[in-house]
C-alpha atoms as a PDB file:
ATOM      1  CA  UNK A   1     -36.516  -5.328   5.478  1.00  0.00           C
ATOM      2  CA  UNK A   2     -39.211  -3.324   3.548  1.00  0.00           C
ATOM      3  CA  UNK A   3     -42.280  -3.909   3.436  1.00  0.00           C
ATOM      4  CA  UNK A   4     -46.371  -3.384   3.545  1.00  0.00           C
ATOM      5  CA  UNK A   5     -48.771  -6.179   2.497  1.00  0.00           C
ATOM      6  CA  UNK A   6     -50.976  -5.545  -0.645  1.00  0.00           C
ATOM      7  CA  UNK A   7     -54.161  -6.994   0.952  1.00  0.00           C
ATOM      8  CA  UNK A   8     -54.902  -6.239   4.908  1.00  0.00           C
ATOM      9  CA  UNK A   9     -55.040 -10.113   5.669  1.00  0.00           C
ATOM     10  CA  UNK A  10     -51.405 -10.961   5.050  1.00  0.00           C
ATOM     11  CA  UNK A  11     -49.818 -11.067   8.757  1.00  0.00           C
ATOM     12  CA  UNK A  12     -46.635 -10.447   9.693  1.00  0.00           C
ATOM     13  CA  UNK A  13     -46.634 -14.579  10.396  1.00  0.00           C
ATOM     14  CA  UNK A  14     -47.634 -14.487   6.824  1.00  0.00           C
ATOM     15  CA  UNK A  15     -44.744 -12.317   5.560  1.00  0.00           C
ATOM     16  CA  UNK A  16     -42.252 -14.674   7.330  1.00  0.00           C
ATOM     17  CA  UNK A  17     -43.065 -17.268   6.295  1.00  0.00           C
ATOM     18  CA  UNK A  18     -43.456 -16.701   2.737  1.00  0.00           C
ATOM     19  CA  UNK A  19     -40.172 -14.909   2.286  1.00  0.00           C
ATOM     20  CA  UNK A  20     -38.728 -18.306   4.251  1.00  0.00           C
ATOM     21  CA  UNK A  21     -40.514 -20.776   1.632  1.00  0.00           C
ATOM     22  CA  UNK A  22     -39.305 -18.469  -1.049  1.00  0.00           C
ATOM     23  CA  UNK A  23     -35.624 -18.310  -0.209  1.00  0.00           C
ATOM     24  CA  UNK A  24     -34.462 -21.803   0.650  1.00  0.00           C
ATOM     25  CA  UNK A  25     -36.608 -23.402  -2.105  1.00  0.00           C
ATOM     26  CA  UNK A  26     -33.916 -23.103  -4.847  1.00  0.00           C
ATOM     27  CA  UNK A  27     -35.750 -20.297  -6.545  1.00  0.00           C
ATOM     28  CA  UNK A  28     -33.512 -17.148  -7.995  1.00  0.00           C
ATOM     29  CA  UNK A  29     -33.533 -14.055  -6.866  1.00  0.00           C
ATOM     30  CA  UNK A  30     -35.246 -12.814  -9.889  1.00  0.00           C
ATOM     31  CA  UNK A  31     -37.896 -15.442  -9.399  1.00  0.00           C
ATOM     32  CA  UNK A  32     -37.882 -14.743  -5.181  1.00  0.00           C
ATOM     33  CA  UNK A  33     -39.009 -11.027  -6.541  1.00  0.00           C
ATOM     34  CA  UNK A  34     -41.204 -11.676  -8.867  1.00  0.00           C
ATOM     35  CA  UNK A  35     -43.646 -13.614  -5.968  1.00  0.00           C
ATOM     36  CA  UNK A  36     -42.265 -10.972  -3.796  1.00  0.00           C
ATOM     37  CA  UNK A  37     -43.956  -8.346  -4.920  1.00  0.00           C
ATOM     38  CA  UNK A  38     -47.041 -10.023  -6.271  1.00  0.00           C
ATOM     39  CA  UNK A  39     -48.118  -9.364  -2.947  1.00  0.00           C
ATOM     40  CA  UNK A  40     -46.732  -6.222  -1.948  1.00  0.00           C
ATOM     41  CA  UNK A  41     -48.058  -2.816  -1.439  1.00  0.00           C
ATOM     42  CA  UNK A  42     -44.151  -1.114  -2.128  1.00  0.00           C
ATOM     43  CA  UNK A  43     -42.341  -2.935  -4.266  1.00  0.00           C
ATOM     44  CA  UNK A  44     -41.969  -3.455  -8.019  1.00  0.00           C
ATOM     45  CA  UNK A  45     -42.312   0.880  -8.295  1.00  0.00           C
ATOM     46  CA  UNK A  46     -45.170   0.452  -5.916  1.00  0.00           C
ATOM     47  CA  UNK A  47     -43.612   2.586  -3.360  1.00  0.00           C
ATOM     48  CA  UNK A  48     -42.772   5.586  -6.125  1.00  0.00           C
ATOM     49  CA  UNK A  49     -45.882   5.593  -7.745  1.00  0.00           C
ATOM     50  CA  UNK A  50     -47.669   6.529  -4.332  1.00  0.00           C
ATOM     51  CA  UNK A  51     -45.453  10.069  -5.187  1.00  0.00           C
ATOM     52  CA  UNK A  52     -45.871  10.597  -8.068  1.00  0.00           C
ATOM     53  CA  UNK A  53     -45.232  14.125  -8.167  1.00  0.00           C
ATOM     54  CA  UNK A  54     -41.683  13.717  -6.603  1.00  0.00           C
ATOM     55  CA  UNK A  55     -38.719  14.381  -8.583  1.00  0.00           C
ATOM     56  CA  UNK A  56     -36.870  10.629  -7.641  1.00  0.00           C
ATOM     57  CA  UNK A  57     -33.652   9.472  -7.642  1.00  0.00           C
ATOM     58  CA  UNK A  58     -32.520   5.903  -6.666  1.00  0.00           C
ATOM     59  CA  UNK A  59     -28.530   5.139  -5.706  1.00  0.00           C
ATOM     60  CA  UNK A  60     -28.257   1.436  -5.791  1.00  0.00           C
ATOM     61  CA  UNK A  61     -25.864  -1.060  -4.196  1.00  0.00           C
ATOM     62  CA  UNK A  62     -26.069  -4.073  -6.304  1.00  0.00           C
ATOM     63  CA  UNK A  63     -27.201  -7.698  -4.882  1.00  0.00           C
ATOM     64  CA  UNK A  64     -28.299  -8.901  -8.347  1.00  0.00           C
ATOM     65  CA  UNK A  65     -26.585  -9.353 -11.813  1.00  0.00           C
ATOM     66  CA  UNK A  66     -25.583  -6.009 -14.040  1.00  0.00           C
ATOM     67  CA  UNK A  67     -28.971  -4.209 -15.914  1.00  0.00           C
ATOM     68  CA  UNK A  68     -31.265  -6.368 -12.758  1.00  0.00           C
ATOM     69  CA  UNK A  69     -31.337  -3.237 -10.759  1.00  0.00           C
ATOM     70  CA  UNK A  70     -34.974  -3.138 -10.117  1.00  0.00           C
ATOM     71  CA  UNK A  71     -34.645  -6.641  -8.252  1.00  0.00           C
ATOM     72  CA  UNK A  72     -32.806  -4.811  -5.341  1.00  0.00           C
ATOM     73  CA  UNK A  73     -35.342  -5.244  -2.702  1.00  0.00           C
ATOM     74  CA  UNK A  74     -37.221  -5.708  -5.314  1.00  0.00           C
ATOM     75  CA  UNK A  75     -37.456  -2.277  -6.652  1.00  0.00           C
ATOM     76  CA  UNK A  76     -39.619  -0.010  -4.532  1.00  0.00           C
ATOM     77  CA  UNK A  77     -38.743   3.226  -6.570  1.00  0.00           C
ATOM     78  CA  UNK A  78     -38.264   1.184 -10.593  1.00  0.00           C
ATOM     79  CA  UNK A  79     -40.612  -0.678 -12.485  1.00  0.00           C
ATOM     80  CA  UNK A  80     -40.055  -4.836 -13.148  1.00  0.00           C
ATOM     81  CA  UNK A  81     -37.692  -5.828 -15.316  1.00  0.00           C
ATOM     82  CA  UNK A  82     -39.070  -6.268 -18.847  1.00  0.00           C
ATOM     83  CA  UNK A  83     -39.480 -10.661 -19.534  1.00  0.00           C
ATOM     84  CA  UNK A  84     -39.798 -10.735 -15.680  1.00  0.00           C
ATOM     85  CA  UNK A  85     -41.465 -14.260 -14.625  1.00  0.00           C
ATOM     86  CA  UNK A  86     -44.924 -14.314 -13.122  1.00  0.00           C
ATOM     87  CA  UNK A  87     -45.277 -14.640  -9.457  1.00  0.00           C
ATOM     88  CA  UNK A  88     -47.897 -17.573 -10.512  1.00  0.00           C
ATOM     89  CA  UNK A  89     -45.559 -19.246 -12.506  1.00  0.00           C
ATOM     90  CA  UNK A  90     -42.511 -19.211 -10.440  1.00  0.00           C
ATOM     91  CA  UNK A  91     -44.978 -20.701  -7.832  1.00  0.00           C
ATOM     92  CA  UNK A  92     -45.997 -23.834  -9.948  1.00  0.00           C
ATOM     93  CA  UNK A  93     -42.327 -24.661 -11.292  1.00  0.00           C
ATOM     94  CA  UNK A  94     -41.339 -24.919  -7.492  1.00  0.00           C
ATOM     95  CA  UNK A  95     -44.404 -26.367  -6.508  1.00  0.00           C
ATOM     96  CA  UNK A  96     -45.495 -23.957  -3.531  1.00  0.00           C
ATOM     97  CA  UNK A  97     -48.967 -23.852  -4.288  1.00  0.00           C
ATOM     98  CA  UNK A  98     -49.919 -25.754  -0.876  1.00  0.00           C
ATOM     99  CA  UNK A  99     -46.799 -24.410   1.180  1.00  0.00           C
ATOM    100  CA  UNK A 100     -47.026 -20.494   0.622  1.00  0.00           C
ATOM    101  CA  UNK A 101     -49.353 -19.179   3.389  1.00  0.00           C
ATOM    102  CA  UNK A 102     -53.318 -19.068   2.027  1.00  0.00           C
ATOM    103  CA  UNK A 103     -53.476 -14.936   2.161  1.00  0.00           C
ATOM    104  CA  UNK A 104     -50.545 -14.595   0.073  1.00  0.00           C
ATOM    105  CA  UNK A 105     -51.558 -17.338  -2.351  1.00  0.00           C
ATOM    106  CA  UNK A 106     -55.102 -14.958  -2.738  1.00  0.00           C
ATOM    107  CA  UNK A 107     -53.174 -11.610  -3.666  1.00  0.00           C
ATOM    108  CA  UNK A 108     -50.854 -13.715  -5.889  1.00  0.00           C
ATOM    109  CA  UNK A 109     -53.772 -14.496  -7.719  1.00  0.00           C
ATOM    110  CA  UNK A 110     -55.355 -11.290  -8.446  1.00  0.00           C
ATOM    111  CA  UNK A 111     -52.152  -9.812  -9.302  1.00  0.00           C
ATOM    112  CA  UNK A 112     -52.966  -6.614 -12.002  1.00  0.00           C
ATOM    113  CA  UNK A 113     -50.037  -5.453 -13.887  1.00  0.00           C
ATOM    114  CA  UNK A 114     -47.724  -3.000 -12.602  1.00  0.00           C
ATOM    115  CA  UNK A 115     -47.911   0.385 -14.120  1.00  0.00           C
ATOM    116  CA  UNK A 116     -44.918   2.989 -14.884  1.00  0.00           C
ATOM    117  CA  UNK A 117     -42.408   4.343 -12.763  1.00  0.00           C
ATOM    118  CA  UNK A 118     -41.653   7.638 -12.804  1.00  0.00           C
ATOM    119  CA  UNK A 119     -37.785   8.632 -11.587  1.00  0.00           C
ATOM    120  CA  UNK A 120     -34.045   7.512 -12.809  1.00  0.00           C
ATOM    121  CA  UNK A 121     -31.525   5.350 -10.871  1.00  0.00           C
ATOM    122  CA  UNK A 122     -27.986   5.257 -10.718  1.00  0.00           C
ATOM    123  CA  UNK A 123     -25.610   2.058  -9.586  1.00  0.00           C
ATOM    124  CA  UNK A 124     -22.792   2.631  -7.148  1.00  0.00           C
ATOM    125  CA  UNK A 125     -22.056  -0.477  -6.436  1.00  0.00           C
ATOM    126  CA  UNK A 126     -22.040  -4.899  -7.481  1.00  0.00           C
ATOM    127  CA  UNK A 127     -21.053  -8.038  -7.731  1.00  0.00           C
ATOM    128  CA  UNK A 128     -18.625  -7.380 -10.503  1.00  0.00           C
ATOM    129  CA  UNK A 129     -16.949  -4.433  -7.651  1.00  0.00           C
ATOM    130  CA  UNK A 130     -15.785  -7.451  -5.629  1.00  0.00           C
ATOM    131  CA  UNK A 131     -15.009  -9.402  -8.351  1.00  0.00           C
ATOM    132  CA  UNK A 132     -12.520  -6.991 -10.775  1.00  0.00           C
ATOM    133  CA  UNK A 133     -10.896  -6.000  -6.380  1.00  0.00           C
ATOM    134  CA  UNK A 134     -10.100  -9.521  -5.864  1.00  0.00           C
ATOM    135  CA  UNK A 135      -8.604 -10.210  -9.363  1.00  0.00           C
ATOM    136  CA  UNK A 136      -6.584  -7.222  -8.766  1.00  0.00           C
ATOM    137  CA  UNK A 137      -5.240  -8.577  -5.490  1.00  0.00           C
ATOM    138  CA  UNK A 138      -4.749 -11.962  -7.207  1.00  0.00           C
ATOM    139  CA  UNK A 139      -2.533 -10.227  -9.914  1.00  0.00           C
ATOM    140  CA  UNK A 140      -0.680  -8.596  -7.289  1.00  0.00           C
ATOM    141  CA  UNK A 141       0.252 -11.762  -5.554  1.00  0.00           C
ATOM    142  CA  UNK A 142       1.300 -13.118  -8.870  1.00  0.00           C
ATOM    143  CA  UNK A 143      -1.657 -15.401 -10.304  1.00  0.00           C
ATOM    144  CA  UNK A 144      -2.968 -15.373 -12.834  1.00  0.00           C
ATOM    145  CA  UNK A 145      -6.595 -14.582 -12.871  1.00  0.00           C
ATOM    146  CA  UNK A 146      -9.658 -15.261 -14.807  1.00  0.00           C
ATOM    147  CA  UNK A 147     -12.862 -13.669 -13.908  1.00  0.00           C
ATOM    148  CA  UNK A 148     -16.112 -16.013 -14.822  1.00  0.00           C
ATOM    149  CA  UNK A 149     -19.226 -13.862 -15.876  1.00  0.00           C
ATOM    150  CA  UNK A 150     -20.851 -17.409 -16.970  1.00  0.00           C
ATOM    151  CA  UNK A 151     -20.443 -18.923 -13.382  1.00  0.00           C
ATOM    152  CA  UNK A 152     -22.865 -17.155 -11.528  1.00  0.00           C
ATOM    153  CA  UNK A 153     -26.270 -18.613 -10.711  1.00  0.00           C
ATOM    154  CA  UNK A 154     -26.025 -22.521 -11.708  1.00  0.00           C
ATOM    155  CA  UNK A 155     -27.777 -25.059  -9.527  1.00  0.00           C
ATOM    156  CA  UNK A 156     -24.976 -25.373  -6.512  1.00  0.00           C
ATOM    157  CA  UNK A 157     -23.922 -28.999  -7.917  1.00  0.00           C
ATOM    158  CA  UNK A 158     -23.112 -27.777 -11.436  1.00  0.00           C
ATOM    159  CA  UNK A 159     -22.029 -24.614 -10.058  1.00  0.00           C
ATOM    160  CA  UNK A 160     -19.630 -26.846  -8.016  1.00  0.00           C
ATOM    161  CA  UNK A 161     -18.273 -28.848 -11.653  1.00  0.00           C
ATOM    162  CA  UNK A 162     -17.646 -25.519 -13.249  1.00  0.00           C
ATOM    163  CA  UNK A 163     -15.508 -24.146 -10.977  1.00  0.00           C
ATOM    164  CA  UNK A 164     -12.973 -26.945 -10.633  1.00  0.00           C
ATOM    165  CA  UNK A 165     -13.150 -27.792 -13.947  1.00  0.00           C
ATOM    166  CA  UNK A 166     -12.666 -24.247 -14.943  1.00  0.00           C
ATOM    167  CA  UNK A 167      -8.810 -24.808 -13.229  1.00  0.00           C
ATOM    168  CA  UNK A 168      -7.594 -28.269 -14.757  1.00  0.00           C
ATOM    169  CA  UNK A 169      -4.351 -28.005 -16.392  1.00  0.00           C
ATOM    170  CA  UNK A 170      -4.004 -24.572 -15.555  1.00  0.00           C
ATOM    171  CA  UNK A 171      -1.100 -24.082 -13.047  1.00  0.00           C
ATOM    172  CA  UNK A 172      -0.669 -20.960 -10.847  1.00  0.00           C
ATOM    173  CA  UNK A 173      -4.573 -19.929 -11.400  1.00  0.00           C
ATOM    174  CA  UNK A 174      -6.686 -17.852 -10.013  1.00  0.00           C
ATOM    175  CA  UNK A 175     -10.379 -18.566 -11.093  1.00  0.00           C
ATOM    176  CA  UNK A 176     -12.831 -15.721  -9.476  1.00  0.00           C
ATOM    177  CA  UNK A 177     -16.427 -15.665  -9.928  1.00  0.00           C
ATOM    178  CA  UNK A 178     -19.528 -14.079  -7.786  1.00  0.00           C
ATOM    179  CA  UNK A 179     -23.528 -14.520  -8.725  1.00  0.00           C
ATOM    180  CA  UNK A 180     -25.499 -16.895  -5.953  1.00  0.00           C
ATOM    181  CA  UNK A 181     -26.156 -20.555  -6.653  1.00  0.00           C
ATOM    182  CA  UNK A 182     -29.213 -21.972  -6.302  1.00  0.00           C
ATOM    183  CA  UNK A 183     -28.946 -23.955  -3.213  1.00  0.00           C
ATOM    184  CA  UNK A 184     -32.305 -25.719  -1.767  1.00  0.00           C
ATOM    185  CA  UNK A 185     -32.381 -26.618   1.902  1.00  0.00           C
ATOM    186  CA  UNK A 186     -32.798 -30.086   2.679  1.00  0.00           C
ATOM    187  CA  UNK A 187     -32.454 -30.424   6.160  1.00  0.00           C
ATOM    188  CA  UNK A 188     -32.589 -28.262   9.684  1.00  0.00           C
ATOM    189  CA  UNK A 189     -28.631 -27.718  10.014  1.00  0.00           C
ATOM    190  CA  UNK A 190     -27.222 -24.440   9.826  1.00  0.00           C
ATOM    191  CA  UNK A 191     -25.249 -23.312   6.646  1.00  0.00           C
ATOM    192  CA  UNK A 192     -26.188 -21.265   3.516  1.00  0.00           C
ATOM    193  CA  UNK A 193     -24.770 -21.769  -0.180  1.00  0.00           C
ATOM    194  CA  UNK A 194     -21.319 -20.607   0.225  1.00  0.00           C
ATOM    195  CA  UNK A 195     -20.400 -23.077   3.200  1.00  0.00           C
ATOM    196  CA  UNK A 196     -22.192 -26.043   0.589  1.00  0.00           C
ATOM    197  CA  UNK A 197     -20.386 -24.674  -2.014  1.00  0.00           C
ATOM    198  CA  UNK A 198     -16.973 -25.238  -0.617  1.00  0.00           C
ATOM    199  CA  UNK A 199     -18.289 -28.647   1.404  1.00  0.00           C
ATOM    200  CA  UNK A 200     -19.015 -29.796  -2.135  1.00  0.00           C
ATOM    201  CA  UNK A 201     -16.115 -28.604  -3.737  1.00  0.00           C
ATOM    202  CA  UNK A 202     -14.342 -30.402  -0.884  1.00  0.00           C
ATOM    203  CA  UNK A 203     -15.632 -33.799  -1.466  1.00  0.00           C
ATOM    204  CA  UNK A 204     -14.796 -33.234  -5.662  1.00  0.00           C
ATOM    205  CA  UNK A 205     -11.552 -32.695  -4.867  1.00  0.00           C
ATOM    206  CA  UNK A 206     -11.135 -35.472  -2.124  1.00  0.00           C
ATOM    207  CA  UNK A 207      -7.476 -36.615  -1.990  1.00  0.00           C
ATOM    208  CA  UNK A 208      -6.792 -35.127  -5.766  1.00  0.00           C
ATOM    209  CA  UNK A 209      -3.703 -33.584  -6.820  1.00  0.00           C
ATOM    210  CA  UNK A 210      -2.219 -30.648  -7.285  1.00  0.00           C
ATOM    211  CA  UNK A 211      -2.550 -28.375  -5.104  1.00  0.00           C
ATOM    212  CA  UNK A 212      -6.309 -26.475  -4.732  1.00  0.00           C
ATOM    213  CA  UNK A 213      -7.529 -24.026  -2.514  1.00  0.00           C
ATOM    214  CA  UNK A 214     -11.725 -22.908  -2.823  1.00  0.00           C
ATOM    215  CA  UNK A 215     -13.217 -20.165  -1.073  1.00  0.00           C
ATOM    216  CA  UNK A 216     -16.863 -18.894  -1.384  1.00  0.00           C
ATOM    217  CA  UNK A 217     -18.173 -16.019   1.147  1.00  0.00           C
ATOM    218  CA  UNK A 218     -20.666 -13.419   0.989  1.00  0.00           C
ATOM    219  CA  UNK A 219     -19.794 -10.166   0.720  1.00  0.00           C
ATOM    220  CA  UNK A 220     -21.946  -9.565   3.359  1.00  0.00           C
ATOM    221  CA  UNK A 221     -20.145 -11.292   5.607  1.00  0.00           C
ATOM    222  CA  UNK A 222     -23.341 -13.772   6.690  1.00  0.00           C
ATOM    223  CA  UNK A 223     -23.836 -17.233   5.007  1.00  0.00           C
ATOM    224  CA  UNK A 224     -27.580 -18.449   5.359  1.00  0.00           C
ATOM    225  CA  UNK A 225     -28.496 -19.035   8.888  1.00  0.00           C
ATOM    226  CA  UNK A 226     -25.038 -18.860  10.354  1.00  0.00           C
ATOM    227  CA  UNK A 227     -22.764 -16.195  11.644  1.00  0.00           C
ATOM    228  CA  UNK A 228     -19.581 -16.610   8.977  1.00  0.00           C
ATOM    229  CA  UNK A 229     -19.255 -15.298   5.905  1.00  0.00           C
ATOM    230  CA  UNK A 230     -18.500 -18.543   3.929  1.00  0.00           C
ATOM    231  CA  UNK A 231     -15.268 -21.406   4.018  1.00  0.00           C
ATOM    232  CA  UNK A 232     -12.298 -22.110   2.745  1.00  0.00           C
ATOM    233  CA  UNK A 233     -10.951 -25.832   1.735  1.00  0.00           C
ATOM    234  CA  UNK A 234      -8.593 -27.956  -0.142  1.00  0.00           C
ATOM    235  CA  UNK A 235      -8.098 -31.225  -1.311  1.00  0.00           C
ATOM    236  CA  UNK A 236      -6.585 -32.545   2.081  1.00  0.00           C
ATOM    237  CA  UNK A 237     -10.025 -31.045   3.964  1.00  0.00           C
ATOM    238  CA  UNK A 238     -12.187 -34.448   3.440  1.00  0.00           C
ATOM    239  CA  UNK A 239      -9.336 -36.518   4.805  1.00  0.00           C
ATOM    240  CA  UNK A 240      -8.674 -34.698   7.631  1.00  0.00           C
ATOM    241  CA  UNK A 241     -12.454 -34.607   8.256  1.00  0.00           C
ATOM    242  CA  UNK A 242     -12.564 -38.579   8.346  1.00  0.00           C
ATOM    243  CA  UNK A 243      -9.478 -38.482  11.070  1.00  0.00           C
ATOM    244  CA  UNK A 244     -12.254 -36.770  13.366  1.00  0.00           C
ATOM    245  CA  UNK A 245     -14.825 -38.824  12.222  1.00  0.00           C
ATOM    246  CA  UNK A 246     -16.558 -36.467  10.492  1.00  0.00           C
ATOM    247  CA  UNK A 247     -18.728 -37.978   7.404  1.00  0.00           C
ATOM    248  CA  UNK A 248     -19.545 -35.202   4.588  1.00  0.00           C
ATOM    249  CA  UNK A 249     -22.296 -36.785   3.034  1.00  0.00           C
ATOM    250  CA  UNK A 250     -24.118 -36.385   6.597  1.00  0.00           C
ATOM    251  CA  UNK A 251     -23.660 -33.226   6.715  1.00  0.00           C
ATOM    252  CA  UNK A 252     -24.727 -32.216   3.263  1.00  0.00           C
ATOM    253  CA  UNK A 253     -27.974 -33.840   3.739  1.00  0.00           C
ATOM    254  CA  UNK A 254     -28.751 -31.671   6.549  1.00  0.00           C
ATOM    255  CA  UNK A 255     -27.591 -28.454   5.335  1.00  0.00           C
ATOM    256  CA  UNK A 256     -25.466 -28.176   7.971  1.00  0.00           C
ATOM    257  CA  UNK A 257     -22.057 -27.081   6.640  1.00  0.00           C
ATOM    258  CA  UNK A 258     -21.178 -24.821   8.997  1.00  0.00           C
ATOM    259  CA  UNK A 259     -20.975 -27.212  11.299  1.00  0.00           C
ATOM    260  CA  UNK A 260     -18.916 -29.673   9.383  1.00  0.00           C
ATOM    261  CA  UNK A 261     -16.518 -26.689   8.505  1.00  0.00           C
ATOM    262  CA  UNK A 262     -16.704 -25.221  12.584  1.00  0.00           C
ATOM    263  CA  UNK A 263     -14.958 -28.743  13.553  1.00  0.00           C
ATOM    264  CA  UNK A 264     -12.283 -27.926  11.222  1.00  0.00           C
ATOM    265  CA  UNK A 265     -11.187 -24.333  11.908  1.00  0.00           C
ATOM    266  CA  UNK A 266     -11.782 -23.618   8.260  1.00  0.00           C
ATOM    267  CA  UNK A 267     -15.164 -20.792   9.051  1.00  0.00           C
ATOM    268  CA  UNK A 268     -14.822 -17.295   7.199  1.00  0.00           C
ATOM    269  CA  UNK A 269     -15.881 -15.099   9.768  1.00  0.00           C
ATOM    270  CA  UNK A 270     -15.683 -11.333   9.171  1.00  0.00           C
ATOM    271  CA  UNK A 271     -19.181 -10.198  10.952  1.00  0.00           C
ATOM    272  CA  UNK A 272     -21.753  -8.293   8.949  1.00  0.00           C
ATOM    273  CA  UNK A 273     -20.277  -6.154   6.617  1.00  0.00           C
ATOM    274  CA  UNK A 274     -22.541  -3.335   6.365  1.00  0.00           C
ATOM    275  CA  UNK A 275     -23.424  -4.151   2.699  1.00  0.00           C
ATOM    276  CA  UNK A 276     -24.219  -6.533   0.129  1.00  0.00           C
ATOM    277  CA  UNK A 277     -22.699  -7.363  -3.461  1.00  0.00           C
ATOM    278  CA  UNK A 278     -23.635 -11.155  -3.564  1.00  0.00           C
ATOM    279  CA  UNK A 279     -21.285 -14.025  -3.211  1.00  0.00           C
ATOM    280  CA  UNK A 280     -17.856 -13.961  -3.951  1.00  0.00           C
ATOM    281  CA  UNK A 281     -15.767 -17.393  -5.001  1.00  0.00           C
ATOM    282  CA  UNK A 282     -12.286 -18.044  -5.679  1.00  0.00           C
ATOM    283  CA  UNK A 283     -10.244 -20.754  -6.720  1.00  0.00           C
ATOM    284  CA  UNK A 284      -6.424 -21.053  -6.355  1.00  0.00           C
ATOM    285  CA  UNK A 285      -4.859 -24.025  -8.128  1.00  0.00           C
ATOM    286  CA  UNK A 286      -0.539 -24.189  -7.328  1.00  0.00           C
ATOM    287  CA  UNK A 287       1.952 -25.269  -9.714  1.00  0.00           C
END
């Protein structure tokens, strides 16, 4: 939402489509940023050291992991993170040498390193806000909870294994963990990582006993390209998908999960939020 282009060649066209490539290629966020602002005239401290003679303060709300502050729009006002990745590297390992546009390849590679930021920051807000709420409200309704710090930004499939196996043999457990999985899209459906996050979930726990709800939303109450928040599902969700002749493995080809989970009645939809603390997930497994 912020932005000014390092070099007077990259287009808005050019913008969009970069930041497009960049976020539904599987890359972190961490990695997203570090292109990000390879070619950006603000971010990475860019924007603070223009004033330089400003006393500066930054409040933060949180969309990355704790002590990743200066990946929040990828720090205009703080410096990047020390052991950050290059923008040239995260290019290669995702091979988008030939798909990011030519002008923004260019300023990626005359990148000069970023000098310091003057200013301090404070953090009002993150991912572990949602989390410690909801395993407050879990305790309340009698569960008990487990927060998962290591679940947080797995490939989607492994993501997927950890949190179902983090339940087995547990009864009346409430597994809660936030982060974003790395999610590439495959296809032109509509659907972001929390809707394939509980499609694939679904399909793990086809027709499997006990009991097992799964719910993964963002907190900012939008879910890729579509207008819900996330989905909720249990083990009875694949069968009843099959009565309507609805095959999963279609849909998770195409990226489409939200509409898979639209023909069910099983959409999060809370509208935009107003803010952003990542992803939250939750698993409820019944006696």
């Amino acid at each position: 939402m912020l932005e000014w282009p390092i070099k007077r060649e990259i287009s808005l066209e050019d913008l969009q489509s970069a930041n497009q490539t960049l976020i539904s290629c599987g890359a972190r966020i961490n990695e997203v940023n570090a292109v990000r602002r390879a070619f950006s005239a603000v971010k990475g401290g860019a924007l603070a050291r223009r004033a330089r003679h400003a006393q500066m303060i930054t409040l933060i709300v949180s969309d990355t992991n704790r002590a990743d502050e200066a990946s929040v729009a990828s720090g205009p006002t703080l410096s990047p993170p020390t052991g950050a990745p290059t923008a040239i590297d995260v290019i290669e390992h995702y091979k988008l040498e030939h798909v990011l546009p030519a002008s923004i390849m260019k300023s990626v590679q005359h990148t000069s390193p970023a000098a310091g930021t003057p200013g301090s920051h404070h953090v009002l807000l993150g991912n572990w806000t949602a989390v410690e709420a909801a395993a407050r409200k879990g305790v309340e309704l009698g569960f008990t909870c487990i927060t998962r710090d290591d679940i947080c930004e797995q490939p989607i499939d492994e993501g997927c294994d950890l949190l179902l196996a983090g339940v087995q043999g547990e009864p009346n457990i409430c597994e809660i963990s936030g982060g974003e999985f790395s999610c590439p899209v495959r296809g032109d459906g509509r659907g972001g990582r929390n809707l394939e996050t509980v499609l694939r979930c679904a399909m793990k726990l086809d027709s499997q006993g006990p009991h097992t709800v799964v719910l993964s939303a963002g907190t900012d109450g939008v879910d890729g390209n579509s207008p819900c928040a996330g989905a909720i599902a249990d083990e009875t969700t694949i069968e009843r998908a099959r009565r309507y002749g609805l095959d999963p493995e279609h849909f998770l080809a195409r990226s489409d999960s939200y509409a898979f989970f639209d023909q069910l009645d099983q959409l999060i939809l809370t509208g935009p939020t107003g803010t952003n603390v990542r992803d939250l997930r939750i698993v409820l497994k019944s006696i």
